[in-house]
N, C-alpha and C. Protein backbone atom coordinates (compact mmCIF):
# COMPACT_ATOMS: atom_id res chain seq x y z
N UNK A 1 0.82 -1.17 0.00
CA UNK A 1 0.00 0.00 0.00
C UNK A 1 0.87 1.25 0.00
N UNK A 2 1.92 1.41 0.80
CA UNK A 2 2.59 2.36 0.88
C UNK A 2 4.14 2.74 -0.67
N UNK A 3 3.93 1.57 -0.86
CA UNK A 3 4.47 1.84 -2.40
C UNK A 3 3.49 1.96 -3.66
N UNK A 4 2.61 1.95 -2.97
CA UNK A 4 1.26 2.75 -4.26
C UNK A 4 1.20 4.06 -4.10
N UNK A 5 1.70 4.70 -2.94
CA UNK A 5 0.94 5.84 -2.25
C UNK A 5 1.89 6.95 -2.86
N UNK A 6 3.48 6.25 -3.07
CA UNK A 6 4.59 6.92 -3.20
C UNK A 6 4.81 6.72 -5.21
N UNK A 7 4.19 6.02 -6.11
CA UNK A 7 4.40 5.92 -7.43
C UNK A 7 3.88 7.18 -8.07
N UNK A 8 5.19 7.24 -9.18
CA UNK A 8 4.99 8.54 -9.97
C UNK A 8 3.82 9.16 -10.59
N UNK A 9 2.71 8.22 -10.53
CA UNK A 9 1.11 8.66 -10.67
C UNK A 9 0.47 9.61 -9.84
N UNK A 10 0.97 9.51 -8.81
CA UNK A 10 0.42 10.15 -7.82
C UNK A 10 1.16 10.92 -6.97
N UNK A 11 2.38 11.25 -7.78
CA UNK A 11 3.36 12.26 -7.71
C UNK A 11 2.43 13.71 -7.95
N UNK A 12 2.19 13.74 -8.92
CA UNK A 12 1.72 14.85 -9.78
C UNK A 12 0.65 15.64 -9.66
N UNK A 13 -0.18 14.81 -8.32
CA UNK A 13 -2.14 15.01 -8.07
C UNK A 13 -1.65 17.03 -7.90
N UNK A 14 -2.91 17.22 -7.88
CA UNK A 14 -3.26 18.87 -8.08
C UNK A 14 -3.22 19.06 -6.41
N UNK A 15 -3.39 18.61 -5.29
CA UNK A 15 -3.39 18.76 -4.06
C UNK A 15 -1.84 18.14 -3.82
N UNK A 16 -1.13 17.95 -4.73
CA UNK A 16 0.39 17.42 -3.89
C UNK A 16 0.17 15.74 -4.13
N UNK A 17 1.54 15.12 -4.24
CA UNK A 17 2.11 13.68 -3.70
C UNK A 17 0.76 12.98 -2.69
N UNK A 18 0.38 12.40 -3.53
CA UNK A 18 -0.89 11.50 -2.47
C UNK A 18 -0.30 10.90 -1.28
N UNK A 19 0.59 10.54 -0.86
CA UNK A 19 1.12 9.86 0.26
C UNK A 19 1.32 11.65 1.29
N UNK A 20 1.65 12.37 0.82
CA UNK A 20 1.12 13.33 2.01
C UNK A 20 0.07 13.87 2.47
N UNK A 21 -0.96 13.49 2.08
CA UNK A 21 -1.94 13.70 2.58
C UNK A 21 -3.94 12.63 2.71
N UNK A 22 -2.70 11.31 2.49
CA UNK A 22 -3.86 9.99 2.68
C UNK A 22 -3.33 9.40 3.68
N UNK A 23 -4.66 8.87 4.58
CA UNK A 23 -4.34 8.20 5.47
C UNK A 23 -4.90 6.81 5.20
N UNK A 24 -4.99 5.83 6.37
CA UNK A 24 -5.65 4.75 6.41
C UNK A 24 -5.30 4.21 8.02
N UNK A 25 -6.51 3.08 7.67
CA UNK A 25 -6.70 2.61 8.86
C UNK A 25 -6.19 0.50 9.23
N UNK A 26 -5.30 0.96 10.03
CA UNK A 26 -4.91 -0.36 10.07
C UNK A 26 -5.89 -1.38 10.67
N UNK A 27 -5.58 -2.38 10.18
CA UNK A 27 -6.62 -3.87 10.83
C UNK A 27 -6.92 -3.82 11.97
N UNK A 28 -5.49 -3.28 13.36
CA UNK A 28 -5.46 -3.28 14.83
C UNK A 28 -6.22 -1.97 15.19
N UNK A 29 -6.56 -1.18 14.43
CA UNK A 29 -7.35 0.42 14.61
C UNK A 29 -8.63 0.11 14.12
N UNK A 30 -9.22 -0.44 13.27
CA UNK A 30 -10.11 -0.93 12.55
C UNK A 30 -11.22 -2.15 13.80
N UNK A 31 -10.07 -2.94 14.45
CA UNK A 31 -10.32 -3.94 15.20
C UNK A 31 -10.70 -3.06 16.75
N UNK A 32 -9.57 -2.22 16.97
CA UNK A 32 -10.22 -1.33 18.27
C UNK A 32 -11.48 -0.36 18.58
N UNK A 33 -11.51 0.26 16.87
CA UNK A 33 -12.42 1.01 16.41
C UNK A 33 -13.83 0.31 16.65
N UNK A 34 -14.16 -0.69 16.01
CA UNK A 34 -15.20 -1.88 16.40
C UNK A 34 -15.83 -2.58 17.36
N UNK A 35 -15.20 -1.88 18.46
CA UNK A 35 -15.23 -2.91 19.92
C UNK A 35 -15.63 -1.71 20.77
N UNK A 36 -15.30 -0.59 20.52
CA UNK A 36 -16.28 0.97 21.16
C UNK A 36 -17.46 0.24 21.41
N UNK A 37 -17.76 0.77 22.78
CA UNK A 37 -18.86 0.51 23.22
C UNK A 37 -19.94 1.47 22.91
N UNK A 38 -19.53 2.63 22.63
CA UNK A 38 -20.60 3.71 22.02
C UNK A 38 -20.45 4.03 20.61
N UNK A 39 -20.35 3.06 19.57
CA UNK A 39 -20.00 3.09 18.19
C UNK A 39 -20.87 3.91 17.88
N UNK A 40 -22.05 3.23 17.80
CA UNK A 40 -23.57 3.46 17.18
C UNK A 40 -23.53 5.10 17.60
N UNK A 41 -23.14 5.95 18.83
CA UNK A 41 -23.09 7.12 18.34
C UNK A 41 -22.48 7.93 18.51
N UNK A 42 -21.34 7.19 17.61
CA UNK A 42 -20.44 8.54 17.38
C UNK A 42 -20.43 8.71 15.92
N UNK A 43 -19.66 9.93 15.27
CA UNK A 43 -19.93 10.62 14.05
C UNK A 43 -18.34 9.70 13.15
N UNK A 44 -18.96 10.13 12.31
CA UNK A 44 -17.56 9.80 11.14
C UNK A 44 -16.00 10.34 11.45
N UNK A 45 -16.43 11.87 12.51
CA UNK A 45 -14.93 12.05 12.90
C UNK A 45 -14.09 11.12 13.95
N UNK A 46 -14.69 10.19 14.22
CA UNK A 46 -14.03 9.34 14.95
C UNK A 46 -13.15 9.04 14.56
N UNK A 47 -12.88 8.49 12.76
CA UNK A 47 -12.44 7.95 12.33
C UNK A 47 -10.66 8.81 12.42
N UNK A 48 -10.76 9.98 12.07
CA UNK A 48 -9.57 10.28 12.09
C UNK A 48 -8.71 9.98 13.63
N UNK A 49 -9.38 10.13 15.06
CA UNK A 49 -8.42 9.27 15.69
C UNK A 49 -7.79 7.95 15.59
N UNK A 50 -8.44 7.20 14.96
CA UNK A 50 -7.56 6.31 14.49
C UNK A 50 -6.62 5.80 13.40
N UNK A 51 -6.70 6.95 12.28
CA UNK A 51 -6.02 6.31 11.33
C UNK A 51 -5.05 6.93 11.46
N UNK A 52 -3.91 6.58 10.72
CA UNK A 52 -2.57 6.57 10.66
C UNK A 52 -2.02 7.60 9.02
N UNK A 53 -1.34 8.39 9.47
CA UNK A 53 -0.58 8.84 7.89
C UNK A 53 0.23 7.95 6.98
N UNK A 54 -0.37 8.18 6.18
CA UNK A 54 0.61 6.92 5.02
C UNK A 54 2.35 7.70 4.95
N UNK A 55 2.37 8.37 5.08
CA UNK A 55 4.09 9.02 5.29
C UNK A 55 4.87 7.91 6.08
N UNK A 56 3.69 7.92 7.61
CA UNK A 56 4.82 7.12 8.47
C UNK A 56 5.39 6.05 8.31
C-alpha cells in the first residue's frame, strides 16, 4: 500500500504527492475502532483518531 501511495502517478495530483496527505486505517485500529462501546453514536470524525498517515 505504501508503495502505491509513493508511485509517480500520484506524484503529480493537483493537491500534492498522495502519500502526504492519505491516510488509512490499520486492521489493529479498525479492530479497536469496532469494539467501542458507544459506536452506534459517534460521528464519522471518529475515524480520524484512528487512522494513521501513510508518510509514516
Amino acid at each position: 500500500m505504501f508503495r502505491e501511495f509513493k508511485r509517480p502517478d500520484f506524484a503529480l495530483l493537483e493537491r500534492g504527492p498522495l502519500a502526504g496527505y492519505c491516510s488509512y486505517l490499520s486492521y489493529d485500529a479498525l479492530i479497536e475502532l469496532a469494539e467501542e462501546s458507544k459506536l452506534e453514536y459517534m460521528n464519522t470524525a471518529v475515524v480520524d483518531e484512528f487512522a494513521e498517515d501513510a508518510e509514516d
